[in-house]
Every structure is written in C-alpha cells, then in structure tokens.
PDB file of N, CA and C in Angstrom:
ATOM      1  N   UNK A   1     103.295 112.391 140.479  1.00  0.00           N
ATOM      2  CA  UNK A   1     102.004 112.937 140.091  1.00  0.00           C
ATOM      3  C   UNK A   1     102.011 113.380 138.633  1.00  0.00           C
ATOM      4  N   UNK A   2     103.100 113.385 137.805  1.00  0.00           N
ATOM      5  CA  UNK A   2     103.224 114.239 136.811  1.00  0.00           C
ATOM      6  C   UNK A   2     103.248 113.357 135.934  1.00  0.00           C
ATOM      7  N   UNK A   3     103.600 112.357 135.776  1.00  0.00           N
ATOM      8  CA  UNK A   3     103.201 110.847 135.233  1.00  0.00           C
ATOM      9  C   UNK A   3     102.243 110.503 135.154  1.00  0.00           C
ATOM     10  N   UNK A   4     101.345 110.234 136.212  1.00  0.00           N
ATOM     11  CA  UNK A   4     100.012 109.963 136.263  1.00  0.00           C
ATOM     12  C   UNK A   4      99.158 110.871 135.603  1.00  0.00           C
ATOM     13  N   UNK A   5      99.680 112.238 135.268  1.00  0.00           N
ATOM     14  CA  UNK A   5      98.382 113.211 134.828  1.00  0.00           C
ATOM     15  C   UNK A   5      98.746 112.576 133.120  1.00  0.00           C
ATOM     16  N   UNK A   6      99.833 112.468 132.962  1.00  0.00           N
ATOM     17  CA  UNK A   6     100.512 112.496 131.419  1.00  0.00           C
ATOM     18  C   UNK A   6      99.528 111.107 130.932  1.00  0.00           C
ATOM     19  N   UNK A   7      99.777 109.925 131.722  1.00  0.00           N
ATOM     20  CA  UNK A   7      98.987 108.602 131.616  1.00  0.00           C
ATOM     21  C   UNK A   7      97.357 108.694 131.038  1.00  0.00           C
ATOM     22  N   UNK A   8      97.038 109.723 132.376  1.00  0.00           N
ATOM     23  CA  UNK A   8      95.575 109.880 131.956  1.00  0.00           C
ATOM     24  C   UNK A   8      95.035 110.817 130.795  1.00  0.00           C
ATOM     25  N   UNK A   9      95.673 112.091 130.921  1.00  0.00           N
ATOM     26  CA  UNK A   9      95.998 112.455 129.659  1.00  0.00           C
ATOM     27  C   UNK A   9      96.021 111.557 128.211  1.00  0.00           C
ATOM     28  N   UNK A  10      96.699 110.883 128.471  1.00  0.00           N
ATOM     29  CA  UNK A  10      97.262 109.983 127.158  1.00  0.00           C
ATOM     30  C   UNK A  10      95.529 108.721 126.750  1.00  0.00           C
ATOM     31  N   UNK A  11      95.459 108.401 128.229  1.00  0.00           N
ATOM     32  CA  UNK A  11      94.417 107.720 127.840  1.00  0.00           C
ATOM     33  C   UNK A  11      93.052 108.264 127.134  1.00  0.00           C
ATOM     34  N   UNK A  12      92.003 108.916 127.893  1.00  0.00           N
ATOM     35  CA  UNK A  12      91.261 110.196 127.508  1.00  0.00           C
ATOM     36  C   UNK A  12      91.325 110.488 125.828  1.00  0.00           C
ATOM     37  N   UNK A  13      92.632 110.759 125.338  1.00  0.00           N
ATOM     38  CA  UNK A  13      92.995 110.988 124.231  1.00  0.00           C
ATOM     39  C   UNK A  13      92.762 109.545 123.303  1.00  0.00           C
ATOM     40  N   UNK A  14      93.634 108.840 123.732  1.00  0.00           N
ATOM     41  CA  UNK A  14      92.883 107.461 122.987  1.00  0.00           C
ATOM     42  C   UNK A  14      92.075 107.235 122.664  1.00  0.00           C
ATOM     43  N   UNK A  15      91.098 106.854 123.911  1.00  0.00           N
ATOM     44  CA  UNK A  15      90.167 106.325 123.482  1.00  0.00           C
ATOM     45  C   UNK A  15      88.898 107.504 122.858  1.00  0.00           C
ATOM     46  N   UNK A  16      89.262 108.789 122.823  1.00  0.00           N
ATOM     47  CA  UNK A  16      88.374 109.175 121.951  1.00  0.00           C
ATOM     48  C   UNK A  16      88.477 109.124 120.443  1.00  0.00           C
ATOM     49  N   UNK A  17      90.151 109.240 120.660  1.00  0.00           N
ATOM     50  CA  UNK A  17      90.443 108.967 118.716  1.00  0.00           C
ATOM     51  C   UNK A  17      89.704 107.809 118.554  1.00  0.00           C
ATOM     52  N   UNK A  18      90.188 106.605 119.273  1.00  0.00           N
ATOM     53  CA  UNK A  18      89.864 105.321 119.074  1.00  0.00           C
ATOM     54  C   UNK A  18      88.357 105.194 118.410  1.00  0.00           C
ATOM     55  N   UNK A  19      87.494 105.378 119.129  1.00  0.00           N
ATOM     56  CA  UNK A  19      86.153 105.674 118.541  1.00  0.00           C
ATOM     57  C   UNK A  19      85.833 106.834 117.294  1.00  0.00           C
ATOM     58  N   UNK A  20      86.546 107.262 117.215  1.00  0.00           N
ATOM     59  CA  UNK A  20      86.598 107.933 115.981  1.00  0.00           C
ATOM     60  C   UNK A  20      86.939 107.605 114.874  1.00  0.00           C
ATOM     61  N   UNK A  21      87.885 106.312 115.126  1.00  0.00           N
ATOM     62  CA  UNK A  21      88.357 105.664 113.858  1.00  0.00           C
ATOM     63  C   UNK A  21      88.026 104.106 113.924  1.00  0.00           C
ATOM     64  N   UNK A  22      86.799 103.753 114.790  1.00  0.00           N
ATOM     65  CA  UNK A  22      86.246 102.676 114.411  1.00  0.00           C
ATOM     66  C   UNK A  22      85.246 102.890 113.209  1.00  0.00           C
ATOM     67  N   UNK A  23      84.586 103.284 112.756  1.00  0.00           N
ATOM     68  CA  UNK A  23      83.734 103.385 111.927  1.00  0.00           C
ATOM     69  C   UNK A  23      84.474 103.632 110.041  1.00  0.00           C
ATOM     70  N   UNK A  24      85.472 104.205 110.340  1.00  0.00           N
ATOM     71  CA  UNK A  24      86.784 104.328 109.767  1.00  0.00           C
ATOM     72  C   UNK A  24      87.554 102.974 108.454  1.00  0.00           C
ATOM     73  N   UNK A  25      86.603 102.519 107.495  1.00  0.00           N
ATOM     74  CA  UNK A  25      87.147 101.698 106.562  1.00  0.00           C
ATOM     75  C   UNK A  25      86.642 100.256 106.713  1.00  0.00           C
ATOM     76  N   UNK A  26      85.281 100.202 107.077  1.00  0.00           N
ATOM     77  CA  UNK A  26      84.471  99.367 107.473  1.00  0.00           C
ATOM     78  C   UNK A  26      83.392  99.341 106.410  1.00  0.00           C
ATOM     79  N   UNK A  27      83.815  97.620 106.142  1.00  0.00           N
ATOM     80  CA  UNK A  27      82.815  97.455 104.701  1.00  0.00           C
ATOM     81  C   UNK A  27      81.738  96.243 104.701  1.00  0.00           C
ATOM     82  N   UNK A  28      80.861  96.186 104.794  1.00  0.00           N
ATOM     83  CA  UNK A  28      79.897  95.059 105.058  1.00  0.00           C
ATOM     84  C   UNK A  28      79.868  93.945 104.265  1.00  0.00           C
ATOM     85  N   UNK A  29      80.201  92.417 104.802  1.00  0.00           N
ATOM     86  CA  UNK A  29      79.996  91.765 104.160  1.00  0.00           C
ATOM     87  C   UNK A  29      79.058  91.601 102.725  1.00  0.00           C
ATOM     88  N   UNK A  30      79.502  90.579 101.713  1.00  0.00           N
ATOM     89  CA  UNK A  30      79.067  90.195 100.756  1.00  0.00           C
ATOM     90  C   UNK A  30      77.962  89.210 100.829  1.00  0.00           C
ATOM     91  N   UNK A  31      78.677  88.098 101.177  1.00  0.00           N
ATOM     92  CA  UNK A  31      78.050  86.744 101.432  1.00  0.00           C
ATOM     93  C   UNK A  31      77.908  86.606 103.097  1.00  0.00           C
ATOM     94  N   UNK A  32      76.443  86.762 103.594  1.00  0.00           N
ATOM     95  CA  UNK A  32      76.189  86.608 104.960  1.00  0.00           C
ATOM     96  C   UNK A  32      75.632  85.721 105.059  1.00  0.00           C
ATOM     97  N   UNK A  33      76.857  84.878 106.221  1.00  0.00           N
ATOM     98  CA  UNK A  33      76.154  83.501 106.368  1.00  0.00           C
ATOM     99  C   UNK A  33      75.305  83.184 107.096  1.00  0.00           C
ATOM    100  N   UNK A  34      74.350  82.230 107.533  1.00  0.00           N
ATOM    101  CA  UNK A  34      73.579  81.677 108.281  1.00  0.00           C
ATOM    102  C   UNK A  34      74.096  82.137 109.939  1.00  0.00           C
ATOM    103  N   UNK A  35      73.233  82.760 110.532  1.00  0.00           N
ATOM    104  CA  UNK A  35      73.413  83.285 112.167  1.00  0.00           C
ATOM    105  C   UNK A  35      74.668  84.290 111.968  1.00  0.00           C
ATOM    106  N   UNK A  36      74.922  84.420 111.152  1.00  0.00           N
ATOM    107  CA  UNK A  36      76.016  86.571 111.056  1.00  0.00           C
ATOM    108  C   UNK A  36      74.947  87.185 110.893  1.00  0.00           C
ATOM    109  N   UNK A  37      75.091  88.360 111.757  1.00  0.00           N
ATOM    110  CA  UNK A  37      75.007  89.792 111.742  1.00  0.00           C
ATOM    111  C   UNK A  37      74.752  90.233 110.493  1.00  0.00           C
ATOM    112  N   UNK A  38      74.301  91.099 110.167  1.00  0.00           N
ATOM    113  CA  UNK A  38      73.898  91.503 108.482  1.00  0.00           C
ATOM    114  C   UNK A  38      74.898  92.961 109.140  1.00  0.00           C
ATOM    115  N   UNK A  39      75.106  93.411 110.104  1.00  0.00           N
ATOM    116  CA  UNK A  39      75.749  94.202 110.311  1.00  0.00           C
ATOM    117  C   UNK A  39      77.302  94.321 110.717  1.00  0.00           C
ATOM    118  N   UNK A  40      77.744  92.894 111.109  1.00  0.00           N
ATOM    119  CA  UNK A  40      79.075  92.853 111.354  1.00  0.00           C
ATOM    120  C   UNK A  40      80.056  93.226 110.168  1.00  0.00           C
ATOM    121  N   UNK A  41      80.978  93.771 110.414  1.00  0.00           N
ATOM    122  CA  UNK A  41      82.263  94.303 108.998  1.00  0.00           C
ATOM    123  C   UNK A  41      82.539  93.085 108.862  1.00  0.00           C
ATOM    124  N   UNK A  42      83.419  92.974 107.595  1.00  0.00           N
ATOM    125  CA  UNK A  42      84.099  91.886 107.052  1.00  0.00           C
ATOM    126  C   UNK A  42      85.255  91.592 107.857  1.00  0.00           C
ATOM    127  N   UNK A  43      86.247  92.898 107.726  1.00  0.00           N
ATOM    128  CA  UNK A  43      87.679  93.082 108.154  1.00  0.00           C
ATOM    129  C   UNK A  43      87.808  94.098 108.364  1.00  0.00           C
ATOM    130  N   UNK A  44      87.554  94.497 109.894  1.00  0.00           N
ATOM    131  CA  UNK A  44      87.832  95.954 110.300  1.00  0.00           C
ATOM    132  C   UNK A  44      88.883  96.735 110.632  1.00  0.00           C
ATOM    133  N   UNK A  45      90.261  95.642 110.319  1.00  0.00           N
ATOM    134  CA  UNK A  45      91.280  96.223 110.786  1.00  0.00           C
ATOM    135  C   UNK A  45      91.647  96.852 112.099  1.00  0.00           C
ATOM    136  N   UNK A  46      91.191  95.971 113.258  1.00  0.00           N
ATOM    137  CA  UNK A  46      91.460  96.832 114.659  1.00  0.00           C
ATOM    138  C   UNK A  46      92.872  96.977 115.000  1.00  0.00           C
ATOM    139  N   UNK A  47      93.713  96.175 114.364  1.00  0.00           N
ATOM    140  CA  UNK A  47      95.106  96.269 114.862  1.00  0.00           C
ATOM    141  C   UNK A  47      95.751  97.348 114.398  1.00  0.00           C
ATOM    142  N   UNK A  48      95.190  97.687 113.077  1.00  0.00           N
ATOM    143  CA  UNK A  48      95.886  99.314 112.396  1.00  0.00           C
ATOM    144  C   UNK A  48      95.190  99.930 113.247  1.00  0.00           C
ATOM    145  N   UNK A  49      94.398  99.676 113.385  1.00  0.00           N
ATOM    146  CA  UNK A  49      93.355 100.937 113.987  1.00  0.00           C
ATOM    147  C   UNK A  49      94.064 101.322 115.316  1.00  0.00           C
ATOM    148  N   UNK A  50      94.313 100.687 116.177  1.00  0.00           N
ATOM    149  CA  UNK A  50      95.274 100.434 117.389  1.00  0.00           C
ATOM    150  C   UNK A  50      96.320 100.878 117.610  1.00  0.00           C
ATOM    151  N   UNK A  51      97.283 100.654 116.417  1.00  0.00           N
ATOM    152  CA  UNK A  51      98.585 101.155 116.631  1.00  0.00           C
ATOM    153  C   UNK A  51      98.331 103.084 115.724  1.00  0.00           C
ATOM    154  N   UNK A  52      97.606 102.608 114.837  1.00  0.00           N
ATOM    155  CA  UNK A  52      97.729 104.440 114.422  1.00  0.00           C
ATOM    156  C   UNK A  52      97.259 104.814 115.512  1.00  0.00           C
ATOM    157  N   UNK A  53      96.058 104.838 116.004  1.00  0.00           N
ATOM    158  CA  UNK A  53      95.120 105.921 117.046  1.00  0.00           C
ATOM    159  C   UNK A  53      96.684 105.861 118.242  1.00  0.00           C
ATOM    160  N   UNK A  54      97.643 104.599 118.771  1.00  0.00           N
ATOM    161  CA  UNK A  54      98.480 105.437 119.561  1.00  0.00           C
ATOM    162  C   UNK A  54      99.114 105.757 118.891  1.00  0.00           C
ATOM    163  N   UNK A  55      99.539 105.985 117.802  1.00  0.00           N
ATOM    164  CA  UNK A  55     101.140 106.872 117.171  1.00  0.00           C
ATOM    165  C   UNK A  55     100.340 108.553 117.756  1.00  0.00           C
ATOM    166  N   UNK A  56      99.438 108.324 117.139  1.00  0.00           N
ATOM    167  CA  UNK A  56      98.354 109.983 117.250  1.00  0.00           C
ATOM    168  C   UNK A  56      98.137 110.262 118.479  1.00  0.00           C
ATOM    169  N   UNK A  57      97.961 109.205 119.423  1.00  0.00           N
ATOM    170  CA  UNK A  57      97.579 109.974 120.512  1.00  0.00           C
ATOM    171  C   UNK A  57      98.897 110.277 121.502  1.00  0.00           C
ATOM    172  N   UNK A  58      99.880 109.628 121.068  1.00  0.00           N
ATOM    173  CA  UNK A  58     101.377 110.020 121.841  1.00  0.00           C
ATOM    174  C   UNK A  58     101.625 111.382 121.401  1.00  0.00           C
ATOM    175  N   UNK A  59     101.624 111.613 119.792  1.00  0.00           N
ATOM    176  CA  UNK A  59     101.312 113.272 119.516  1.00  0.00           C
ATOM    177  C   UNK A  59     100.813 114.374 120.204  1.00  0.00           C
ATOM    178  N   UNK A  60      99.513 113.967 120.110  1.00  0.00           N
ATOM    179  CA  UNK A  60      98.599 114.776 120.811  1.00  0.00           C
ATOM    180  C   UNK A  60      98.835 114.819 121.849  1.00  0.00           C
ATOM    181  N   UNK A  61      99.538 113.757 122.929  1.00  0.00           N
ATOM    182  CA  UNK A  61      99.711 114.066 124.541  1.00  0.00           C
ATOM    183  C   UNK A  61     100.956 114.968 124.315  1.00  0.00           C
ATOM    184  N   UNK A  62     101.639 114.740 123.786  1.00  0.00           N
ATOM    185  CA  UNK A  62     102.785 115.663 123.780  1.00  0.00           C
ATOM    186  C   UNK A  62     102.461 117.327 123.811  1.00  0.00           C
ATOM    187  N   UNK A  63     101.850 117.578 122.240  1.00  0.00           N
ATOM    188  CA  UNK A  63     101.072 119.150 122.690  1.00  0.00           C
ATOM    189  C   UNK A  63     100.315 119.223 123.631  1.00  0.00           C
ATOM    190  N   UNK A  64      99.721 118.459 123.926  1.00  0.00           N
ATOM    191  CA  UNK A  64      99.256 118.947 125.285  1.00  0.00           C
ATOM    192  C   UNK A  64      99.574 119.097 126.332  1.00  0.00           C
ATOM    193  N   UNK A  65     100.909 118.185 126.792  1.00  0.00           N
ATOM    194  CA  UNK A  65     102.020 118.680 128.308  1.00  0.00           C
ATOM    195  C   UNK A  65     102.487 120.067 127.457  1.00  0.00           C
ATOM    196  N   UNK A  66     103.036 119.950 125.910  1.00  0.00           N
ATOM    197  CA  UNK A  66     103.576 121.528 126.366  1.00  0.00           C
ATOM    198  C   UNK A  66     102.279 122.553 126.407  1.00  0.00           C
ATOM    199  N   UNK A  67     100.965 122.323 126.254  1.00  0.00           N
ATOM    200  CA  UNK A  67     100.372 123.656 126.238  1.00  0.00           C
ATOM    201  C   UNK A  67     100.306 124.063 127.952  1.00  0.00           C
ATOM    202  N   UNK A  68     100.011 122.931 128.760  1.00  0.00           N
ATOM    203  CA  UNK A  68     100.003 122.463 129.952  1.00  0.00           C
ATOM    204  C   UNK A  68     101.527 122.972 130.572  1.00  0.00           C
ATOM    205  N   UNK A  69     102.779 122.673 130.250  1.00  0.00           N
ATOM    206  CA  UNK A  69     103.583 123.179 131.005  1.00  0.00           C
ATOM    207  C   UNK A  69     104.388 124.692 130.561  1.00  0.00           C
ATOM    208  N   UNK A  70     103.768 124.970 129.414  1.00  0.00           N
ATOM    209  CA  UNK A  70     104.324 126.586 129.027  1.00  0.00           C
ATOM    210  C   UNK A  70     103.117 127.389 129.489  1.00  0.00           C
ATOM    211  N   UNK A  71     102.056 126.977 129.942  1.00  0.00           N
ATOM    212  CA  UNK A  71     100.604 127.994 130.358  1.00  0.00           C
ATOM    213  C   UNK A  71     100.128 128.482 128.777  1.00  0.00           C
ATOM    214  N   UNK A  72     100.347 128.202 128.002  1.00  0.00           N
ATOM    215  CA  UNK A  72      99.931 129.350 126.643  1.00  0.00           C
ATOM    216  C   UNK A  72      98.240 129.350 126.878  1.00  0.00           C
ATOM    217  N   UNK A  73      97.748 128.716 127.409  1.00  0.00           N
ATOM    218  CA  UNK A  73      96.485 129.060 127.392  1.00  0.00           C
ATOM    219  C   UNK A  73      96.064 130.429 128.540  1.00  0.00           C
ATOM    220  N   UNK A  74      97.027 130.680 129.505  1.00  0.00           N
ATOM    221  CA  UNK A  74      96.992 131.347 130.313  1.00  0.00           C
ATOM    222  C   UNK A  74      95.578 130.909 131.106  1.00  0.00           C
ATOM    223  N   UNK A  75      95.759 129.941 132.074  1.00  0.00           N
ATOM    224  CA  UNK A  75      94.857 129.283 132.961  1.00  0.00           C
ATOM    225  C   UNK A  75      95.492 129.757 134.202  1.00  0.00           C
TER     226      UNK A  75
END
C-alpha cells in the first residue's frame, strides 16, 4: 500500500508540473504553411519538458513522503 500511495503521489505531482511547463519556451512559428495552425509552436521541446518535470517531481515526492512520514504537518 505504501508504494501505491508514493506512485500516486508521484503522479498527481507530474502531471501538474507538467502543465505548468507546457506553455514554458514556446515560440510561434515564422513561416506558416498552408493548413498549420497559426497557433501550433515551432519546437516545443516536450522531451526536456518530460524528463525535467520528472527530475522535479521525484523531488517533490520525496518531501512529501517525508512530510507524510515524520507528521510535521501534525494531521
């Protein structure tokens, strides 16, 4: 069970960074071709985007089992 909370935990955390750092270094095409999006990015970099948001969110799960297993919040 203590795995599974850490998992979901971990996820939760993701994907909110995740959306936080889509918008994140996104530059609109120059030359828009025939049937593109006037709104699609050029090169949004999802794969940085991917691996930073988990370096960060393995962080963040971490303080959070210990706030979670020392009680400091006193819950």
């Amino acid at each position: 069970m203590y795995y599974v909370k850490l998992i979901i935990i971990f996820v939760i955390v993701w994907w909110i960074l995740f959306f936080m750092a889509l918008p994140i270094g996104v530059k609109k095409p120059i030359n828009i071709l025939p049937g593109q999006d006037r709104g699609a990015p050029d090169n949004p970099g999802l794969w940085v985007k991917f691996f930073v948001v988990s370096i960060i969110s393995i962080v963040f799960t971490i303080i959070i089992k210990l706030i979670i297993q020392n009680n400091w919040l006193g819950l």
